[in-house]
PDB file of N, CA and C in Angstrom:
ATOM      1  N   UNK A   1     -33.498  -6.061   1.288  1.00  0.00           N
ATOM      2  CA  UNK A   1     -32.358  -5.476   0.614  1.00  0.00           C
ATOM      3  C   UNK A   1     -31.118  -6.298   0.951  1.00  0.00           C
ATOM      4  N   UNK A   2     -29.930  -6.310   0.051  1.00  0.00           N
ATOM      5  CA  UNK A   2     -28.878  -7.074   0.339  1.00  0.00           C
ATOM      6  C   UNK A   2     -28.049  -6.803   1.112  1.00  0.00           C
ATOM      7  N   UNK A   3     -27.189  -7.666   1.637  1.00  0.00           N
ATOM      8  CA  UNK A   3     -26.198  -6.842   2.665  1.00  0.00           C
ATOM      9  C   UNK A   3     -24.804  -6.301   2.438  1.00  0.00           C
ATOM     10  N   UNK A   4     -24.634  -5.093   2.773  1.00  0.00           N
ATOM     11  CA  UNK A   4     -23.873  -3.721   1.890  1.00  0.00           C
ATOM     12  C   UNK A   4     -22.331  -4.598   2.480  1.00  0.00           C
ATOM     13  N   UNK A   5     -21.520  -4.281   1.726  1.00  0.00           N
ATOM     14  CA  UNK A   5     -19.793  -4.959   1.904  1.00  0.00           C
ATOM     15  C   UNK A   5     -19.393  -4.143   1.471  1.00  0.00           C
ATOM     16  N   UNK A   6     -18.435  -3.443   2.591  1.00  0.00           N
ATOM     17  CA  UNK A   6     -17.090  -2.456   2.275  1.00  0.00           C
ATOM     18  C   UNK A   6     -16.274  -3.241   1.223  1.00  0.00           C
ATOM     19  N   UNK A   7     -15.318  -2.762   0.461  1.00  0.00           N
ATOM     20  CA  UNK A   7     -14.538  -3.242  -0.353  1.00  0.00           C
ATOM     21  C   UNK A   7     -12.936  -2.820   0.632  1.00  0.00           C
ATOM     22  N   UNK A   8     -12.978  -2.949   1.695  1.00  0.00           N
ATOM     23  CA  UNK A   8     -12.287  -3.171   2.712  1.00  0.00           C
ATOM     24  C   UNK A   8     -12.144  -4.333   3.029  1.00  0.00           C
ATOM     25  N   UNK A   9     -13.521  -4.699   3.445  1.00  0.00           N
ATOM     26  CA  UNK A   9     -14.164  -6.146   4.048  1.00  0.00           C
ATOM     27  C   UNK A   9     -13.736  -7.299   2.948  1.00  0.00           C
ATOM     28  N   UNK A  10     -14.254  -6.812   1.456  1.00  0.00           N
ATOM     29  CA  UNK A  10     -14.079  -7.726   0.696  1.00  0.00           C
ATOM     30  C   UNK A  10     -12.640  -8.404  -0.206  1.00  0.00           C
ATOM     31  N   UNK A  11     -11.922  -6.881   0.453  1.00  0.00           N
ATOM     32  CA  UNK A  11     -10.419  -7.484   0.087  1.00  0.00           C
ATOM     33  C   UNK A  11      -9.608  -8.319   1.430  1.00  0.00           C
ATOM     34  N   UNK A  12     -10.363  -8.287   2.668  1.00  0.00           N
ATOM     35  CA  UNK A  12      -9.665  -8.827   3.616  1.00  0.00           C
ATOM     36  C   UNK A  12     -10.323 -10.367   3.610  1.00  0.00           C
ATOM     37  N   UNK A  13     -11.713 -10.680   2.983  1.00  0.00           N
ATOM     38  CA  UNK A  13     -11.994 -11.351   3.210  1.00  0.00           C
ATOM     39  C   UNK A  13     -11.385 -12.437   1.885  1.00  0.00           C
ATOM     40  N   UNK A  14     -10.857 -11.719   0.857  1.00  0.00           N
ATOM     41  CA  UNK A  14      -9.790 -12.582  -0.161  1.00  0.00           C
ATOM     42  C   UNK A  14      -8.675 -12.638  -0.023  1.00  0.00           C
ATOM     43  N   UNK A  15      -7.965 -12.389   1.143  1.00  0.00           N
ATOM     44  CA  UNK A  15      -6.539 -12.554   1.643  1.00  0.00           C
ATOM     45  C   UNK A  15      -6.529 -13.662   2.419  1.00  0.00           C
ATOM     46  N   UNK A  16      -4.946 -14.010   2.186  1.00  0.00           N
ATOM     47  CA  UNK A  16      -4.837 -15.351   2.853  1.00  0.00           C
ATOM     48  C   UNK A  16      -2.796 -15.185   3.682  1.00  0.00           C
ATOM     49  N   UNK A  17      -3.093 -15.558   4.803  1.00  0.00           N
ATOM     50  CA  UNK A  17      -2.716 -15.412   6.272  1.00  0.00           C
ATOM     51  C   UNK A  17      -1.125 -16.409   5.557  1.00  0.00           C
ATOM     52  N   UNK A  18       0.196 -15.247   5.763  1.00  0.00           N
ATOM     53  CA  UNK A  18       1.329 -16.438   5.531  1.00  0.00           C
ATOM     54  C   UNK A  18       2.297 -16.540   6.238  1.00  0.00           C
ATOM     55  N   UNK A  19       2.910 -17.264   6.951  1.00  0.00           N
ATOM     56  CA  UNK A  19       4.293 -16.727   7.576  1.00  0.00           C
ATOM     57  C   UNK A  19       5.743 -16.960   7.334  1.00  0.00           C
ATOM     58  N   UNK A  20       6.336 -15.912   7.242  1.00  0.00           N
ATOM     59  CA  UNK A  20       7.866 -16.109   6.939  1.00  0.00           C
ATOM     60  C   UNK A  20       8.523 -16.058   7.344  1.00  0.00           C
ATOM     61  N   UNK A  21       9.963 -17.160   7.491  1.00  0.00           N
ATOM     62  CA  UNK A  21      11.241 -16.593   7.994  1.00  0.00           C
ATOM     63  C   UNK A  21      12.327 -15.554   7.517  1.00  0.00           C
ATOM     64  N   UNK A  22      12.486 -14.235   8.029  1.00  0.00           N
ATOM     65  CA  UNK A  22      13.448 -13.185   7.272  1.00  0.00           C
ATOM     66  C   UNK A  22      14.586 -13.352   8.100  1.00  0.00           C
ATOM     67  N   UNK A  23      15.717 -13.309   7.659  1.00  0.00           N
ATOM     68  CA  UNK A  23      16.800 -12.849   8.273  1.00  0.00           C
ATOM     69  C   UNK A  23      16.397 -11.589   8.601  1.00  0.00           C
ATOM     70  N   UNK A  24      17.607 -11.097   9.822  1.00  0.00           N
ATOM     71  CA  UNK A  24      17.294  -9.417  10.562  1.00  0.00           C
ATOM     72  C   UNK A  24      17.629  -8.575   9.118  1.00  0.00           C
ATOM     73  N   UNK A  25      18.611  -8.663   8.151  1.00  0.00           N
ATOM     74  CA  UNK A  25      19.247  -7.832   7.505  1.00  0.00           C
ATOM     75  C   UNK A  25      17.490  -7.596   6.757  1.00  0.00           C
ATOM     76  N   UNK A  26      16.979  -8.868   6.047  1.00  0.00           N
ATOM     77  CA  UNK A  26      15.870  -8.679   4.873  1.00  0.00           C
ATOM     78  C   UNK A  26      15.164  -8.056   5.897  1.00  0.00           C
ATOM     79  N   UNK A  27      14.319  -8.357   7.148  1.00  0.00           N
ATOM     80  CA  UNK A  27      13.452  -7.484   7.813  1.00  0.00           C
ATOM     81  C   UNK A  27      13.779  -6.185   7.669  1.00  0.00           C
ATOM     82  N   UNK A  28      14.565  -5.678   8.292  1.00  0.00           N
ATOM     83  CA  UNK A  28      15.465  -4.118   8.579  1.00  0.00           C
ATOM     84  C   UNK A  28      15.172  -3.515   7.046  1.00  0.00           C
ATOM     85  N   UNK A  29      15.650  -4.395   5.796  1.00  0.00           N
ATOM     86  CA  UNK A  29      15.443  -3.783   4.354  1.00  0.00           C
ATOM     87  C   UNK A  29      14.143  -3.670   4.203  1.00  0.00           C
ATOM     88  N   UNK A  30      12.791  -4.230   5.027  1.00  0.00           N
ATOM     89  CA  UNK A  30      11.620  -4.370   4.399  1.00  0.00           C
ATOM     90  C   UNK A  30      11.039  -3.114   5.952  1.00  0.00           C
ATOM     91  N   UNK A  31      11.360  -3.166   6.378  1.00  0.00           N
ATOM     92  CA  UNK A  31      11.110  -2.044   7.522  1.00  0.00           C
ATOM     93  C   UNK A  31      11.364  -0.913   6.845  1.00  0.00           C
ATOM     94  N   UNK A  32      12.735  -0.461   6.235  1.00  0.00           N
ATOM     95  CA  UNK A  32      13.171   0.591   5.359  1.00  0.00           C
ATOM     96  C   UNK A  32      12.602   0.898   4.260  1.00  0.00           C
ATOM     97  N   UNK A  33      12.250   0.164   3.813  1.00  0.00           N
ATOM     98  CA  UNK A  33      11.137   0.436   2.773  1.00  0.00           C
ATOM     99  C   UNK A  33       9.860   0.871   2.546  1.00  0.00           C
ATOM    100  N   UNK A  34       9.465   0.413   3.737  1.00  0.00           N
ATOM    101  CA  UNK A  34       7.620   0.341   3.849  1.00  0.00           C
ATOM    102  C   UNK A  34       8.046   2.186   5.022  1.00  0.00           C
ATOM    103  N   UNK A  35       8.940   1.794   5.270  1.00  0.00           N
ATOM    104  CA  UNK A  35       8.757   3.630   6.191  1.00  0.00           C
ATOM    105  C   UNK A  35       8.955   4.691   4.820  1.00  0.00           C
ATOM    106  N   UNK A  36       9.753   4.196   4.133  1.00  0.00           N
ATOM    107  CA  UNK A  36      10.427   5.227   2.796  1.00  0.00           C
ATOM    108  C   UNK A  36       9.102   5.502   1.662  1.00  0.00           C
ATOM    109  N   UNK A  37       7.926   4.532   2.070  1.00  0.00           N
ATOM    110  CA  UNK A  37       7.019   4.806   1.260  1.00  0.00           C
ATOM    111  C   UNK A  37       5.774   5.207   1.874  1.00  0.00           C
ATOM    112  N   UNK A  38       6.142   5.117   3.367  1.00  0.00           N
ATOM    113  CA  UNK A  38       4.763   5.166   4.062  1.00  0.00           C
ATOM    114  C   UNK A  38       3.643   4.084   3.974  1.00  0.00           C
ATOM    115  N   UNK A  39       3.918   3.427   3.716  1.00  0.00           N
ATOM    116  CA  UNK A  39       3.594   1.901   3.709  1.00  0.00           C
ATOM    117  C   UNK A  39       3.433   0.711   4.699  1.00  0.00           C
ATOM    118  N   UNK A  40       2.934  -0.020   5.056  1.00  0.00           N
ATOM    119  CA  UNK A  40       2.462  -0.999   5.941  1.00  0.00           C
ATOM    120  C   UNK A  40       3.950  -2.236   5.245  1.00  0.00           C
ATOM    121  N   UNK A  41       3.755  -3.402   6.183  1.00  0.00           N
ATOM    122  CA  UNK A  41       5.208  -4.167   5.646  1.00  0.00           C
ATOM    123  C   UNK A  41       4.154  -4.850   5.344  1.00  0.00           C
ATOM    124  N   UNK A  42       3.118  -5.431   5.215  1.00  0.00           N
ATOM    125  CA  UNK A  42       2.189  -6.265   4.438  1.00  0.00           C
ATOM    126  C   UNK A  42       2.534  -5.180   2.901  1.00  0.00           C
ATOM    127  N   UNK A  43       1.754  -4.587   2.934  1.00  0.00           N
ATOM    128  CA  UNK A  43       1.509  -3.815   1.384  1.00  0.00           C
ATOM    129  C   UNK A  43       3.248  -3.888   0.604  1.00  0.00           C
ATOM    130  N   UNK A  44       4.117  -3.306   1.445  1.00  0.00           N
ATOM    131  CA  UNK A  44       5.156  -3.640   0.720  1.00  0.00           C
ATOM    132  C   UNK A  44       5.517  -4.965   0.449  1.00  0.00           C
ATOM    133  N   UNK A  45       4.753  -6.068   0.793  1.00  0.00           N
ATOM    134  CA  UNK A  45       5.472  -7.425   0.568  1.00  0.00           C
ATOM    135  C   UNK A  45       4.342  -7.621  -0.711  1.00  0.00           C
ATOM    136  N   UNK A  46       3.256  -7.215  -0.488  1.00  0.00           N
ATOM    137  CA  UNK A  46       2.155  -7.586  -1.710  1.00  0.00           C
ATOM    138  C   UNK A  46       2.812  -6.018  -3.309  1.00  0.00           C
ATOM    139  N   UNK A  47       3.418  -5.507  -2.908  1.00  0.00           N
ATOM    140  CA  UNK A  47       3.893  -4.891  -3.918  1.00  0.00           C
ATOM    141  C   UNK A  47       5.606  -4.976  -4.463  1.00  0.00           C
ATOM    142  N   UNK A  48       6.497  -5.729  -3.860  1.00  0.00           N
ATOM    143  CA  UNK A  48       7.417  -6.472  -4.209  1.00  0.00           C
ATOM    144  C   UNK A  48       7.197  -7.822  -5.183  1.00  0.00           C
ATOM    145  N   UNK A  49       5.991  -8.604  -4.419  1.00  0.00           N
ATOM    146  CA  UNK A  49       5.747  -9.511  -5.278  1.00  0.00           C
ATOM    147  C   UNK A  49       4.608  -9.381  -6.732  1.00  0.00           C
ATOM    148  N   UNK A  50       4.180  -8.251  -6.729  1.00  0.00           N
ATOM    149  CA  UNK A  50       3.683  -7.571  -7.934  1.00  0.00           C
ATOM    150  C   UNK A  50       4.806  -6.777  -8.444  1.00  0.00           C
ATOM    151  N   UNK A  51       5.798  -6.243  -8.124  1.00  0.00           N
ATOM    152  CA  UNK A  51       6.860  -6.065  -9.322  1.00  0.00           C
ATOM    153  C   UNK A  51       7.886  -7.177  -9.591  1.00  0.00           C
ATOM    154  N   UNK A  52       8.501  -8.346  -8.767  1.00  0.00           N
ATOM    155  CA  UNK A  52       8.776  -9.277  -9.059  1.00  0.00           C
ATOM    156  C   UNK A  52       8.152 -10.208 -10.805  1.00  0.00           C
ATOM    157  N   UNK A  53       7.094 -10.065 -10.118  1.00  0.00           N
ATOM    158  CA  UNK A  53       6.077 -10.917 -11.094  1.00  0.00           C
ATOM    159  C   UNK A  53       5.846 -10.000 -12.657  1.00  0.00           C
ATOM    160  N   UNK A  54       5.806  -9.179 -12.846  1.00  0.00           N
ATOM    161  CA  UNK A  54       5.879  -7.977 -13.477  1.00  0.00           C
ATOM    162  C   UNK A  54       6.904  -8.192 -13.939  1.00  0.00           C
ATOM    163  N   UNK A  55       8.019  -8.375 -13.708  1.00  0.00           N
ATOM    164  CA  UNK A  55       9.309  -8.330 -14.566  1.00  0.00           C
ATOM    165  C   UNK A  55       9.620 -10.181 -15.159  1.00  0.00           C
ATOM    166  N   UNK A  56       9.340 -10.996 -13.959  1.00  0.00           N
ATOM    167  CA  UNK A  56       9.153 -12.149 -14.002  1.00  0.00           C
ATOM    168  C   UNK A  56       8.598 -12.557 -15.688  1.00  0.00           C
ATOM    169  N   UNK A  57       7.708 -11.862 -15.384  1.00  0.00           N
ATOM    170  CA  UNK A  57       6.770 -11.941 -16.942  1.00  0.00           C
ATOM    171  C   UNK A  57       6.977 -11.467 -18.038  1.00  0.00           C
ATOM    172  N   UNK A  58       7.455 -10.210 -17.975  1.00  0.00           N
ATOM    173  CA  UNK A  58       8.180  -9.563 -19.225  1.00  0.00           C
ATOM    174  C   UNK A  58       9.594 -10.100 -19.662  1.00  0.00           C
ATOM    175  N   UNK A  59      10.172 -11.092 -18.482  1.00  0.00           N
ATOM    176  CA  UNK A  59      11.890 -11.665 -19.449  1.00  0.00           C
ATOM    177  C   UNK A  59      10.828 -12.678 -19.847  1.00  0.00           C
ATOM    178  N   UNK A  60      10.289 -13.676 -19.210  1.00  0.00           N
ATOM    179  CA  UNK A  60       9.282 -14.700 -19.670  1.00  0.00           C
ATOM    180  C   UNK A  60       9.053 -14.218 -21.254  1.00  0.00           C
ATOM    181  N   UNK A  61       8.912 -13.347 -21.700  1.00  0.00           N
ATOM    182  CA  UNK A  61       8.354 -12.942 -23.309  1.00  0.00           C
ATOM    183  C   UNK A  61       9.366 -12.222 -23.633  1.00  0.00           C
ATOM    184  N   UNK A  62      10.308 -12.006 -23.191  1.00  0.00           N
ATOM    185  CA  UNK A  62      11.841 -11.926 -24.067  1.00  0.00           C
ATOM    186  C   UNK A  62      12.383 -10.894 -23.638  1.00  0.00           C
ATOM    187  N   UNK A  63      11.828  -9.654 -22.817  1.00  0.00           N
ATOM    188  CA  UNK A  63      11.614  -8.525 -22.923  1.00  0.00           C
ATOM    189  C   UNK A  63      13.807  -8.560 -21.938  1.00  0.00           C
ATOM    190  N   UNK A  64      14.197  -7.525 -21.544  1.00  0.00           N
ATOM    191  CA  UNK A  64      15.011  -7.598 -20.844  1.00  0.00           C
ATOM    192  C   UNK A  64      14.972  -6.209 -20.061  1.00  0.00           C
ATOM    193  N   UNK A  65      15.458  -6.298 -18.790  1.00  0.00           N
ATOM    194  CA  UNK A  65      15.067  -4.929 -17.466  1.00  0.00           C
ATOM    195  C   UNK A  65      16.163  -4.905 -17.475  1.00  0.00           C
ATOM    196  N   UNK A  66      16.263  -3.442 -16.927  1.00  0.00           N
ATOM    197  CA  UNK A  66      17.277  -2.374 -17.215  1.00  0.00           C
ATOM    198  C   UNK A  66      17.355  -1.431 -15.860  1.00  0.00           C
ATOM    199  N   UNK A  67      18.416  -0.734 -15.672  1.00  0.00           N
ATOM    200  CA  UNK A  67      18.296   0.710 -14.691  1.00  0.00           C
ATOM    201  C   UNK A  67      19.366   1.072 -15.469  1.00  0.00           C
ATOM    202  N   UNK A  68      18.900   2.802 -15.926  1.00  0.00           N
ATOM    203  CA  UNK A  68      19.495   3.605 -16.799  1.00  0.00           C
ATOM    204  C   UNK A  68      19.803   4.141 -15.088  1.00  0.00           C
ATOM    205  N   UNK A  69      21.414   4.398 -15.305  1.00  0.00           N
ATOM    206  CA  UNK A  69      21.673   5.347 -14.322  1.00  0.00           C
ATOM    207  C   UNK A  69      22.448   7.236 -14.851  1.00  0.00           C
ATOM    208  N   UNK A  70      21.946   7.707 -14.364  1.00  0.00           N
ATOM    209  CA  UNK A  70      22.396   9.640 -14.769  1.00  0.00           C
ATOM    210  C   UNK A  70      24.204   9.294 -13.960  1.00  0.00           C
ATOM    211  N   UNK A  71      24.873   9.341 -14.799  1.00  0.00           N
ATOM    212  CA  UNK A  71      26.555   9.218 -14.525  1.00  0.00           C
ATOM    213  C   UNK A  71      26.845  10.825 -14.607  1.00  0.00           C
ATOM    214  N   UNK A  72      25.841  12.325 -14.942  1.00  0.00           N
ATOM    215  CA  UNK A  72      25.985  13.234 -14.492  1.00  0.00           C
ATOM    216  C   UNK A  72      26.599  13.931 -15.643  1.00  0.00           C
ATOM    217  N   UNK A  73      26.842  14.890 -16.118  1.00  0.00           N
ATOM    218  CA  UNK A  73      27.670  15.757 -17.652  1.00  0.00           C
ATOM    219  C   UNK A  73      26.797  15.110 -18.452  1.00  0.00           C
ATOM    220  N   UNK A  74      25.492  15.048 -18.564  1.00  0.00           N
ATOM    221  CA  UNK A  74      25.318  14.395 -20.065  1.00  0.00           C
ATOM    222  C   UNK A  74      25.308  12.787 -20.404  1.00  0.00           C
ATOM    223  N   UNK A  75      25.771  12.251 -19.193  1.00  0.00           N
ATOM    224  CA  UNK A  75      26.381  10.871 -19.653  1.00  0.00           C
ATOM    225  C   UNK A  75      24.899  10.053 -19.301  1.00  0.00           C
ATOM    226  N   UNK A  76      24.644   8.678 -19.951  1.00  0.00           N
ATOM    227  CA  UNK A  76      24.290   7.679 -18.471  1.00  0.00           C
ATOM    228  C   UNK A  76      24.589   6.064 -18.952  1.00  0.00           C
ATOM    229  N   UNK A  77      24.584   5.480 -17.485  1.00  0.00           N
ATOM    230  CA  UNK A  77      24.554   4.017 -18.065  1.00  0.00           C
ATOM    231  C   UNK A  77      23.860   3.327 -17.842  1.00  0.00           C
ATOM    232  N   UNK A  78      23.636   2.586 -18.468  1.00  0.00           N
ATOM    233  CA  UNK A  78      22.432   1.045 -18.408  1.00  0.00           C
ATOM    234  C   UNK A  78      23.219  -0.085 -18.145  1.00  0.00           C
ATOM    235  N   UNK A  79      22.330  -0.381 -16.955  1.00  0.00           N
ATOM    236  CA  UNK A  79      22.628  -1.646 -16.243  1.00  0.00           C
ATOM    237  C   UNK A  79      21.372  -2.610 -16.800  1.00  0.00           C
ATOM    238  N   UNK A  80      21.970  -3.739 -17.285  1.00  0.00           N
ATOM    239  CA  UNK A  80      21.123  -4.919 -17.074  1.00  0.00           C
ATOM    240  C   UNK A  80      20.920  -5.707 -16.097  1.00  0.00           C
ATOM    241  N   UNK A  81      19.295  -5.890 -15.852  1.00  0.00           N
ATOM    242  CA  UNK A  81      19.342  -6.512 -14.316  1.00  0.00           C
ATOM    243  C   UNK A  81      18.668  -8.519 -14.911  1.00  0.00           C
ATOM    244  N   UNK A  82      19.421  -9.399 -14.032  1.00  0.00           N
ATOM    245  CA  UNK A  82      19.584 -10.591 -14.325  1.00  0.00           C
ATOM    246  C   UNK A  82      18.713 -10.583 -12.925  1.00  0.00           C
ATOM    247  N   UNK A  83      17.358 -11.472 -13.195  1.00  0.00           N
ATOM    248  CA  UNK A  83      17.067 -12.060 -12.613  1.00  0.00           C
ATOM    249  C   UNK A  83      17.518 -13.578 -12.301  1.00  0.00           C
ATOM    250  N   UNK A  84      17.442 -14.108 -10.904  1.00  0.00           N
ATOM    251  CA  UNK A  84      18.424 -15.359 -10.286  1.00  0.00           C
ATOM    252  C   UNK A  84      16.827 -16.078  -9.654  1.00  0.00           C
ATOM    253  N   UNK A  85      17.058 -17.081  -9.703  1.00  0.00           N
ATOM    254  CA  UNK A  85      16.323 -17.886  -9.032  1.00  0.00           C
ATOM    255  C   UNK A  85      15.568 -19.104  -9.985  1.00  0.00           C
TER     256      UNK A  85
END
């Protein structure tokens, strides 16, 4: 019979090992985050760069991102967000 692989095993065994320099401020923001979601700071860095890429891709095809904000009475506004880099 073959030999059984967690899909634990098999996602660790398709990851690949990186290291970065953060300033304290970006750490502290990525500490704050991954606690605000209950989250590991790996998973939040692999899910930053899946919404990065995600939006990355949608101006790529014309699309343009937004945050509608509730200004409260009824009102709201839309912010356009400009990706830099």
């Amino acid at each position: 019979m073959g030999r059984v692989t967690s899909i634990d095993q098999r996602a660790t065994a398709e990851m690949s090992r990186l290291s970065v320099n953060l300033t304290g401020d970006t750490m502290a923001a990525l500490k704050e985050l991954a606690d605000r979601r209950g989250s590991t700071v790996s998973e939040t860095i692999r899910r930053a760069i899946a919404v990065l890429k995600y939006f990355d891709d949608q101006v790529e095809r014309g699309s343009e991102i937004a945050v509608i904000e509730d200004m409260g009475d009824g009102k709201t506004q839309v912010n356009k967000v400009i990706l830099l880099g």
